[in-house]
PDB file of N, CA and C in Angstrom:
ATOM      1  N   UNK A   1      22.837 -30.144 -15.161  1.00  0.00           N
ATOM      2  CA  UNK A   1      23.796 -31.229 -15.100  1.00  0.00           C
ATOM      3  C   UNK A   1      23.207 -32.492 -15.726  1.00  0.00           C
ATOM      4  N   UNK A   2      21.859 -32.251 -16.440  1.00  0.00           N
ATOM      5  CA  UNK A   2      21.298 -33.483 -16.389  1.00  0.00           C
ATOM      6  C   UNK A   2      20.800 -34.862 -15.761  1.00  0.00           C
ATOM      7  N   UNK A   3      20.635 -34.439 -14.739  1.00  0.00           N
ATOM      8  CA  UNK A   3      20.165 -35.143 -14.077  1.00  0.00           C
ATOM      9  C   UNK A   3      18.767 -35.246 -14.028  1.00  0.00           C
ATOM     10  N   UNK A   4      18.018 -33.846 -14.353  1.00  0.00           N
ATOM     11  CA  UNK A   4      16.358 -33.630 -14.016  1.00  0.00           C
ATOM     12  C   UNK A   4      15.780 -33.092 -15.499  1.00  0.00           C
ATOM     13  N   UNK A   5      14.805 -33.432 -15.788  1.00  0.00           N
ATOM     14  CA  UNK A   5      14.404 -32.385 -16.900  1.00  0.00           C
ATOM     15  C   UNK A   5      14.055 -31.091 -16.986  1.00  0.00           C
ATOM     16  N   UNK A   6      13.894 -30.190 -17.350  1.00  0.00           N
ATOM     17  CA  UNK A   6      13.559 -28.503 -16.673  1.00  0.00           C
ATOM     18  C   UNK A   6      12.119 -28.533 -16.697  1.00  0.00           C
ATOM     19  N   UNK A   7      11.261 -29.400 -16.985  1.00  0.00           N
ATOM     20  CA  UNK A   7       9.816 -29.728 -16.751  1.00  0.00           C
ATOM     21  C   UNK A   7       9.844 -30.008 -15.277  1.00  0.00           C
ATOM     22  N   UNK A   8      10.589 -31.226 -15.129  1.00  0.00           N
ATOM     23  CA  UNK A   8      10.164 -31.854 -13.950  1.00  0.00           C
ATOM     24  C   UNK A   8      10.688 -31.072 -12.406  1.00  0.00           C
ATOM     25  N   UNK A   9      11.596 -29.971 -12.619  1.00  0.00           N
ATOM     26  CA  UNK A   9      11.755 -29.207 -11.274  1.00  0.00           C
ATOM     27  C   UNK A   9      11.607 -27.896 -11.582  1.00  0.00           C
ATOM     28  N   UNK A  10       9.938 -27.637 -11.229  1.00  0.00           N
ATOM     29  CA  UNK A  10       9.727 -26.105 -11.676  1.00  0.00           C
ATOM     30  C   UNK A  10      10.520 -25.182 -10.664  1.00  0.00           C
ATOM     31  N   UNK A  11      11.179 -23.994 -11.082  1.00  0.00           N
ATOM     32  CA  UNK A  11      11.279 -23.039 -10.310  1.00  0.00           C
ATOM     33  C   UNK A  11      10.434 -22.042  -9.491  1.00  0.00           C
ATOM     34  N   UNK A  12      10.283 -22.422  -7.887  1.00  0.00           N
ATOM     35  CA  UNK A  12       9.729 -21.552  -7.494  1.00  0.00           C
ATOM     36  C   UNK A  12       9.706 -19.647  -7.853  1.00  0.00           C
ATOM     37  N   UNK A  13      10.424 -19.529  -7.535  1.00  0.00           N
ATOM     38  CA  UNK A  13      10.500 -18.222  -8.016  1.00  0.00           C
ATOM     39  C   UNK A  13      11.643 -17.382  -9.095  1.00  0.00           C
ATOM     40  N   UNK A  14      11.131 -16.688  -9.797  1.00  0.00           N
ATOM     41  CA  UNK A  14      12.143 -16.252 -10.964  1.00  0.00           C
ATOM     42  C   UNK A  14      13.333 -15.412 -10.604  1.00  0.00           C
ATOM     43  N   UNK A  15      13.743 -15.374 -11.612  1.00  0.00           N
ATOM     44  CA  UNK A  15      14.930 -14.355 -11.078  1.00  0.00           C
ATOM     45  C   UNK A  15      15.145 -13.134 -10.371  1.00  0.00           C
ATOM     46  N   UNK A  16      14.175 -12.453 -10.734  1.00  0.00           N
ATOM     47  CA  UNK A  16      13.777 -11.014 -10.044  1.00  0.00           C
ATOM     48  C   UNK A  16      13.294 -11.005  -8.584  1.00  0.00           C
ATOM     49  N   UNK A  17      12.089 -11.816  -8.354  1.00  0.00           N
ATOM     50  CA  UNK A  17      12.050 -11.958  -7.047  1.00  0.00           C
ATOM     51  C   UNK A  17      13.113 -12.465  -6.508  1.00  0.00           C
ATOM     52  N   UNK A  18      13.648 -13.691  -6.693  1.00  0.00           N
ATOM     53  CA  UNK A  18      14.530 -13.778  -6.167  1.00  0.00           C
ATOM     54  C   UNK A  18      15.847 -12.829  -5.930  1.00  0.00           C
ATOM     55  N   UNK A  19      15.638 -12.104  -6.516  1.00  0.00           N
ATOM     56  CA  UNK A  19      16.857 -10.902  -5.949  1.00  0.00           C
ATOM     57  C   UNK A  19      16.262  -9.936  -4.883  1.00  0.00           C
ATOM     58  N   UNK A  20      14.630 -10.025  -5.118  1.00  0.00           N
ATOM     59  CA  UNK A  20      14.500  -8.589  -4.068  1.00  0.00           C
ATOM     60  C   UNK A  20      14.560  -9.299  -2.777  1.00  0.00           C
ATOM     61  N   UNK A  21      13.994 -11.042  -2.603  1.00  0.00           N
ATOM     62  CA  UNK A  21      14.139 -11.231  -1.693  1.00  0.00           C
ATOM     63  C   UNK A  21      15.167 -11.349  -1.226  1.00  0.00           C
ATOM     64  N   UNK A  22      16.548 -11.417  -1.905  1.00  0.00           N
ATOM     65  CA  UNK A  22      17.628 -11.714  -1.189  1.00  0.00           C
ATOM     66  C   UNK A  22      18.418 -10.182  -0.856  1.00  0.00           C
ATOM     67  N   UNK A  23      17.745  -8.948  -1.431  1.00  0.00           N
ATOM     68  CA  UNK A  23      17.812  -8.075  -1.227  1.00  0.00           C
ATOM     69  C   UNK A  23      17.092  -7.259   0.459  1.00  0.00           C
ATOM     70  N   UNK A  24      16.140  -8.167   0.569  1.00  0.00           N
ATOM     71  CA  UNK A  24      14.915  -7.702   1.627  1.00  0.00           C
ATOM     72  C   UNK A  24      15.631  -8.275   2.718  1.00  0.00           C
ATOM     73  N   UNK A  25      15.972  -9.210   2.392  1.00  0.00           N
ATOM     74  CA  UNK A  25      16.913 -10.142   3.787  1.00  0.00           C
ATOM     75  C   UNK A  25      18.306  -9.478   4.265  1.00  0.00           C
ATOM     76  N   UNK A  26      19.075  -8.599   3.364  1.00  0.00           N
ATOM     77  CA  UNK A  26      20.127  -8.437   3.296  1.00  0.00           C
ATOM     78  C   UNK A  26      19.553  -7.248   4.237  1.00  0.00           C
ATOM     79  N   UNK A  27      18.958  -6.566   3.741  1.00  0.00           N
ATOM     80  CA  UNK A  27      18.443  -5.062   4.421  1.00  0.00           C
ATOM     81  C   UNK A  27      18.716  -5.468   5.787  1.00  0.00           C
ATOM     82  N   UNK A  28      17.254  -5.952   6.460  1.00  0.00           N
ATOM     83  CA  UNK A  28      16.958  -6.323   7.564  1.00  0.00           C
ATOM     84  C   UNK A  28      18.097  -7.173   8.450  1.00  0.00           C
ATOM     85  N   UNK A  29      18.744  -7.776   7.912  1.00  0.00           N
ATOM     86  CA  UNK A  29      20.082  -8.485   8.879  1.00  0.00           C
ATOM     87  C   UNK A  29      21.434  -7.773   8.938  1.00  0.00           C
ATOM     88  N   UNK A  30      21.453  -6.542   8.124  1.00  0.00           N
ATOM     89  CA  UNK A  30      22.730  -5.994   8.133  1.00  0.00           C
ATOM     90  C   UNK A  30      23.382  -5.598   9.513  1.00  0.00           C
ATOM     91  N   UNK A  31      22.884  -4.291  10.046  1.00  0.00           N
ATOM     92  CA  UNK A  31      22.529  -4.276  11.208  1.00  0.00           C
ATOM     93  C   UNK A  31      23.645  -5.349  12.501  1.00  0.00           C
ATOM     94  N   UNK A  32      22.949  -6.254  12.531  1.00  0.00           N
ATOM     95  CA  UNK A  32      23.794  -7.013  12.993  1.00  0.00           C
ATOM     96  C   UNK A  32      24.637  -8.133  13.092  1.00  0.00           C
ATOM     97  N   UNK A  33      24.616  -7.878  11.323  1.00  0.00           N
ATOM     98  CA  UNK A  33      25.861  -9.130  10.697  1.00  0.00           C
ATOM     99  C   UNK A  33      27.198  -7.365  10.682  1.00  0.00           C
ATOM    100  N   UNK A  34      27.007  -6.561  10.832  1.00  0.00           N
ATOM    101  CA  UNK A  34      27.651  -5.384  10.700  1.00  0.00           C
ATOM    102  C   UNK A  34      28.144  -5.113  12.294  1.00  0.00           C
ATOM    103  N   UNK A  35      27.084  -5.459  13.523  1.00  0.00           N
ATOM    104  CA  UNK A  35      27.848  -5.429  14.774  1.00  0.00           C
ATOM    105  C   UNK A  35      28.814  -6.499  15.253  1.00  0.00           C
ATOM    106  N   UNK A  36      28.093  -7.988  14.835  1.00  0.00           N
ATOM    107  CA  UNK A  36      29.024  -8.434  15.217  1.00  0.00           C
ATOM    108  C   UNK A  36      30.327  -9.128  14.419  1.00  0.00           C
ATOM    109  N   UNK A  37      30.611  -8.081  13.205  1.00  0.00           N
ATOM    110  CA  UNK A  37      31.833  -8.085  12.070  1.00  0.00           C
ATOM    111  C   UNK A  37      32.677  -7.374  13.153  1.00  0.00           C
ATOM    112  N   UNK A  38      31.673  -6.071  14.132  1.00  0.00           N
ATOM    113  CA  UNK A  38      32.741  -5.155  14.891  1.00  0.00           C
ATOM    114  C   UNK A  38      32.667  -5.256  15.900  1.00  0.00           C
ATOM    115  N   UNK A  39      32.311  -6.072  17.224  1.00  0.00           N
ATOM    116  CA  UNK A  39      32.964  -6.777  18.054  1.00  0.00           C
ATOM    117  C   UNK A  39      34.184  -7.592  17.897  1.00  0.00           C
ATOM    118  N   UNK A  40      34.224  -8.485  16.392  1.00  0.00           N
ATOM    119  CA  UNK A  40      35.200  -9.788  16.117  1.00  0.00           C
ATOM    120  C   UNK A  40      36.448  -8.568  16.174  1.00  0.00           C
ATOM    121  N   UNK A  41      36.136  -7.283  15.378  1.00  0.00           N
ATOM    122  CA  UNK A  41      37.886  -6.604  14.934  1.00  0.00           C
ATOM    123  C   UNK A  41      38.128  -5.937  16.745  1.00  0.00           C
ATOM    124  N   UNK A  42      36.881  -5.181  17.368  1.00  0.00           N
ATOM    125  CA  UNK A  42      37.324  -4.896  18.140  1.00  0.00           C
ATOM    126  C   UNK A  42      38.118  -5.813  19.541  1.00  0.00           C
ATOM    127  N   UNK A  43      37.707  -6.905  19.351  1.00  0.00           N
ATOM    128  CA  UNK A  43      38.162  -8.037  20.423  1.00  0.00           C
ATOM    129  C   UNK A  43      39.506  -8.513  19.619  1.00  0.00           C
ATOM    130  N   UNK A  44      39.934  -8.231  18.375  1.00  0.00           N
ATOM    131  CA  UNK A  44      41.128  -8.932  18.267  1.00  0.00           C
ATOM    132  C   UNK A  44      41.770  -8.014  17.609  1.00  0.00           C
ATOM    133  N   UNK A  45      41.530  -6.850  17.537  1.00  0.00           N
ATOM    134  CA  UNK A  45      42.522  -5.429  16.918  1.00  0.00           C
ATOM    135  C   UNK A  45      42.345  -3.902  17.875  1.00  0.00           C
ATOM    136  N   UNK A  46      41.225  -3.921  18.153  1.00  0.00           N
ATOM    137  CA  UNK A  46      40.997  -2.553  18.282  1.00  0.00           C
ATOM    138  C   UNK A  46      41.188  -2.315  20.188  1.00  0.00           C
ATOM    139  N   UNK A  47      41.592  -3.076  20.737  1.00  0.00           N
ATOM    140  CA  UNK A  47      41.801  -2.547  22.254  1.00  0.00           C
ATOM    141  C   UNK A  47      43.054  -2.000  22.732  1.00  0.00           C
ATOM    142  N   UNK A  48      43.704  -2.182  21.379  1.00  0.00           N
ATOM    143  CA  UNK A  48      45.274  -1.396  21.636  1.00  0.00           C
ATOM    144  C   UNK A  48      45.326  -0.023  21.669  1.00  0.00           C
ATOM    145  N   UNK A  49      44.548   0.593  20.367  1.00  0.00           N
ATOM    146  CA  UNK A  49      44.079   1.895  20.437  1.00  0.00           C
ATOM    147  C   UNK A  49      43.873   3.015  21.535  1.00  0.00           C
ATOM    148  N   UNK A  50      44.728   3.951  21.579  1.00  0.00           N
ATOM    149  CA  UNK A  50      44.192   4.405  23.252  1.00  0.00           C
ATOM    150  C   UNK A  50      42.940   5.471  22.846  1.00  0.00           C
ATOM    151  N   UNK A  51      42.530   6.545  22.255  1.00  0.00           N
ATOM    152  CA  UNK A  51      41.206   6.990  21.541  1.00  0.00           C
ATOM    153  C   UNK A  51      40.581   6.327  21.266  1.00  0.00           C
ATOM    154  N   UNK A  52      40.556   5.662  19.949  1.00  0.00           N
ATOM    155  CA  UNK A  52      39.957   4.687  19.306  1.00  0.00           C
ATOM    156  C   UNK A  52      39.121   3.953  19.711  1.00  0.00           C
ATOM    157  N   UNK A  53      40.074   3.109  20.385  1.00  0.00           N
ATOM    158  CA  UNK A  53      39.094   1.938  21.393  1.00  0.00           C
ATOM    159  C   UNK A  53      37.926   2.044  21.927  1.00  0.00           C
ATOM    160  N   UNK A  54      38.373   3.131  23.293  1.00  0.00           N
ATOM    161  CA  UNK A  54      36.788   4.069  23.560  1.00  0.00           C
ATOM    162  C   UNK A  54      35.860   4.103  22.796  1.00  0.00           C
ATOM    163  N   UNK A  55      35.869   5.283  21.754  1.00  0.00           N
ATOM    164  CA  UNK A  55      34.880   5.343  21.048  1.00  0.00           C
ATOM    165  C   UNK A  55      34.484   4.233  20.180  1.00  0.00           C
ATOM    166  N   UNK A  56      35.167   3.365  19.712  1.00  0.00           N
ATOM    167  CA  UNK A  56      34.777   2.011  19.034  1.00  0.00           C
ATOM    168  C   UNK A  56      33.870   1.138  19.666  1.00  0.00           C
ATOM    169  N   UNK A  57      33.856   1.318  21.080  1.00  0.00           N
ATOM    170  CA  UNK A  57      33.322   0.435  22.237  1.00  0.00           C
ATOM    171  C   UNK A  57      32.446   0.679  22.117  1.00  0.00           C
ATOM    172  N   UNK A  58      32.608   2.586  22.496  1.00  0.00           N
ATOM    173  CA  UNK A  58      30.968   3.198  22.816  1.00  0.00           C
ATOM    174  C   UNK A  58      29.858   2.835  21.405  1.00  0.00           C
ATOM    175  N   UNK A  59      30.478   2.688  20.250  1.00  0.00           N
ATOM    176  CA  UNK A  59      29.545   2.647  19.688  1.00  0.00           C
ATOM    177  C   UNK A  59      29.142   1.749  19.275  1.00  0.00           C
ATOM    178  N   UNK A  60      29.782   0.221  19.159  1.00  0.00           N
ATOM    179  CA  UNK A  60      29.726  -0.959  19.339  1.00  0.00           C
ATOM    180  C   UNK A  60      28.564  -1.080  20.761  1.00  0.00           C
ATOM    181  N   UNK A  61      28.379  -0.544  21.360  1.00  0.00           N
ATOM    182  CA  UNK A  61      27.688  -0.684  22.942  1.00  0.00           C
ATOM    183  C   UNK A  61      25.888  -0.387  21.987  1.00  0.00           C
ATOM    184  N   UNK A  62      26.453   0.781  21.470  1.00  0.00           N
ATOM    185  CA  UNK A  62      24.633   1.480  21.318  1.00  0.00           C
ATOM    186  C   UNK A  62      24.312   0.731  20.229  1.00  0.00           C
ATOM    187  N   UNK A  63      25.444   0.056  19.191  1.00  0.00           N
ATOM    188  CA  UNK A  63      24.339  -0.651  17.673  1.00  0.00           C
ATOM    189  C   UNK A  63      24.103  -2.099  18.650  1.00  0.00           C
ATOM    190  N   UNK A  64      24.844  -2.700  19.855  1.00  0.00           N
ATOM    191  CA  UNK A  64      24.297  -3.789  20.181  1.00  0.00           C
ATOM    192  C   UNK A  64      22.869  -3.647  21.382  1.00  0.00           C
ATOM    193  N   UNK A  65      23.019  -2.714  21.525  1.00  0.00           N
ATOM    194  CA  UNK A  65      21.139  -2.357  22.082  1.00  0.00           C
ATOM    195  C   UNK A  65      20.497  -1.796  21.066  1.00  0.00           C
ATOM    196  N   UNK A  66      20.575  -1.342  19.703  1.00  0.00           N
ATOM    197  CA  UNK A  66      19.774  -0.929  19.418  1.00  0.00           C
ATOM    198  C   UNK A  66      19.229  -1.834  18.460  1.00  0.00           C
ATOM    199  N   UNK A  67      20.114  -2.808  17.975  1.00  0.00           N
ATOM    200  CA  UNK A  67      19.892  -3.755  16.563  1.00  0.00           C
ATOM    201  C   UNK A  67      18.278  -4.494  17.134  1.00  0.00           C
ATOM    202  N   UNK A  68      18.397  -5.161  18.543  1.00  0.00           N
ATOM    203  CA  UNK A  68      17.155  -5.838  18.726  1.00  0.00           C
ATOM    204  C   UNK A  68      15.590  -5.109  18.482  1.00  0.00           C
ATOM    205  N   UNK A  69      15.958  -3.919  19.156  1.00  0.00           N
ATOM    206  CA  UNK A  69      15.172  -2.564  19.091  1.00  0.00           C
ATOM    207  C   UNK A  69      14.475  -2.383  17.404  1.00  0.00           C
ATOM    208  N   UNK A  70      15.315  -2.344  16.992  1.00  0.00           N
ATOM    209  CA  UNK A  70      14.930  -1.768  15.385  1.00  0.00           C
ATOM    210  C   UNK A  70      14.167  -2.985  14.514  1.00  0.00           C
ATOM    211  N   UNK A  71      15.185  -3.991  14.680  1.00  0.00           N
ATOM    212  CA  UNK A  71      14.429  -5.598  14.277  1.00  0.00           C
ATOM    213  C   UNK A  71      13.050  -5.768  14.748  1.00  0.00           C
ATOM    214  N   UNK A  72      12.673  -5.750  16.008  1.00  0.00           N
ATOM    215  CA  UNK A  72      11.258  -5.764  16.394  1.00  0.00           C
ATOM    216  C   UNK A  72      10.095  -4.491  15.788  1.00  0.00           C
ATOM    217  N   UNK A  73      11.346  -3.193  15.611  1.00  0.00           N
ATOM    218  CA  UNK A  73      10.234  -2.288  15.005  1.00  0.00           C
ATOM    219  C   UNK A  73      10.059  -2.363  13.774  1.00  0.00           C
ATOM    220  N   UNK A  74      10.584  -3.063  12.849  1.00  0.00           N
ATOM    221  CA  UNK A  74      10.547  -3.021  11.338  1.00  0.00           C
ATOM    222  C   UNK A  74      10.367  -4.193  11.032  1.00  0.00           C
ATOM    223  N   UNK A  75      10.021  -4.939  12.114  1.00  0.00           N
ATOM    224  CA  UNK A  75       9.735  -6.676  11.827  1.00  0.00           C
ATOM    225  C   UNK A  75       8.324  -6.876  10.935  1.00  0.00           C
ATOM    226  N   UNK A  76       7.434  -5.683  11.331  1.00  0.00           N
ATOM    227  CA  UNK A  76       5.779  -5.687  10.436  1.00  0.00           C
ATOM    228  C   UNK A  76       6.481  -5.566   9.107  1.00  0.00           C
ATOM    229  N   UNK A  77       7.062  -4.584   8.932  1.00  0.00           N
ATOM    230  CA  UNK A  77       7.079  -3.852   7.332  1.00  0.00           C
ATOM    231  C   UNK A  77       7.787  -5.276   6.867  1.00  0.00           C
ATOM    232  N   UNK A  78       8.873  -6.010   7.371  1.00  0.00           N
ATOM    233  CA  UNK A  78       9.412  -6.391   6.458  1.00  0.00           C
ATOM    234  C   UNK A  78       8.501  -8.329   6.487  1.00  0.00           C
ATOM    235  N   UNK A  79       8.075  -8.345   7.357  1.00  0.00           N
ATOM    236  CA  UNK A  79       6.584  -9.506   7.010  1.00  0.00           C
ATOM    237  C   UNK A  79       6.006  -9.050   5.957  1.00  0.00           C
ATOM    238  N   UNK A  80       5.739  -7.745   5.540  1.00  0.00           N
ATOM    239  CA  UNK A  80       4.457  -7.044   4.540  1.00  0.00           C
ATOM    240  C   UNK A  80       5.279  -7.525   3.391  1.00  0.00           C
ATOM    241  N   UNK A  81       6.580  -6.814   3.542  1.00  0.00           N
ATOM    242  CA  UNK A  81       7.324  -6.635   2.003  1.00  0.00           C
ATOM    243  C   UNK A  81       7.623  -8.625   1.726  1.00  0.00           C
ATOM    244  N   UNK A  82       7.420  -9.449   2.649  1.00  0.00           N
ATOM    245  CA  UNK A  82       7.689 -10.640   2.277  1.00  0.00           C
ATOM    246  C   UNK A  82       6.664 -11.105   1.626  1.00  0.00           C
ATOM    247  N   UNK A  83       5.525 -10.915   2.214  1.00  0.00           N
ATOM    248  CA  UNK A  83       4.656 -11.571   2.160  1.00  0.00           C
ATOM    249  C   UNK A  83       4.059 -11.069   0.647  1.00  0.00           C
ATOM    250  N   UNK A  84       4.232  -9.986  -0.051  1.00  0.00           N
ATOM    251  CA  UNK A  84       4.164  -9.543  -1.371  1.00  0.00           C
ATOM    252  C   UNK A  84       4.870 -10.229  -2.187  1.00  0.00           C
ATOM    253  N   UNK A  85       6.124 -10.530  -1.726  1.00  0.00           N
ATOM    254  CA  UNK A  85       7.232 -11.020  -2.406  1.00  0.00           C
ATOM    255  C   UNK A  85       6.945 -12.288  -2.381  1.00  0.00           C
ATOM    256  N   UNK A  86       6.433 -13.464  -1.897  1.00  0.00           N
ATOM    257  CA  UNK A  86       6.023 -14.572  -1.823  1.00  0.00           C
ATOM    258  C   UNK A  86       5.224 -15.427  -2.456  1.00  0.00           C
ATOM    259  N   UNK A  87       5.268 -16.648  -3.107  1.00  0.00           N
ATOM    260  CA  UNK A  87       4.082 -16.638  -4.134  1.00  0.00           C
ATOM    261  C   UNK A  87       3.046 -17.337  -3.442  1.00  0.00           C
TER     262      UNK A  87
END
């Protein structure tokens, strides 16, 4: 926009890293940007369902105990894969 010269605001990181990291982040948070996408439908669509519901619940029940679970177990690897990725 001209405002800065391309000297004077180096880019931390290039393009590539910057994708794996936004790739590495995406991994690791899906999980439970994915549970609670399905709490929001099940609390405002899915309790009408007479099958459905049930099983939507039940499994809405096990990804919200298990997301913390998995985050703490893959929390090393994905420090490692950052910390590579990092300059």
């Amino acid at each position: 926009m001209g405002l800065v010269e391309a000297s004077e605001a180096p880019q931390l990181f290039n393009d590539e890293v910057a994708r794996a990291r936004v790739s590495l982040f995406s991994k690791r948070y899906r999980l439970p940007m994915f549970t609670g996408a399905g709490w929001i439908l099940y609390l405002t669509l899915g309790r009408g369902i007479e099958l459905w519901s049930s099983i939507f619940l039940g499994a809405l029940v096990l990804a919200t105990l298990a997301s913390p679970v998995l985050l703490f177990l893959g929390s090393t690897r994905f420090n490692a894969e950052l910390s590579r990725l990092s300059p």
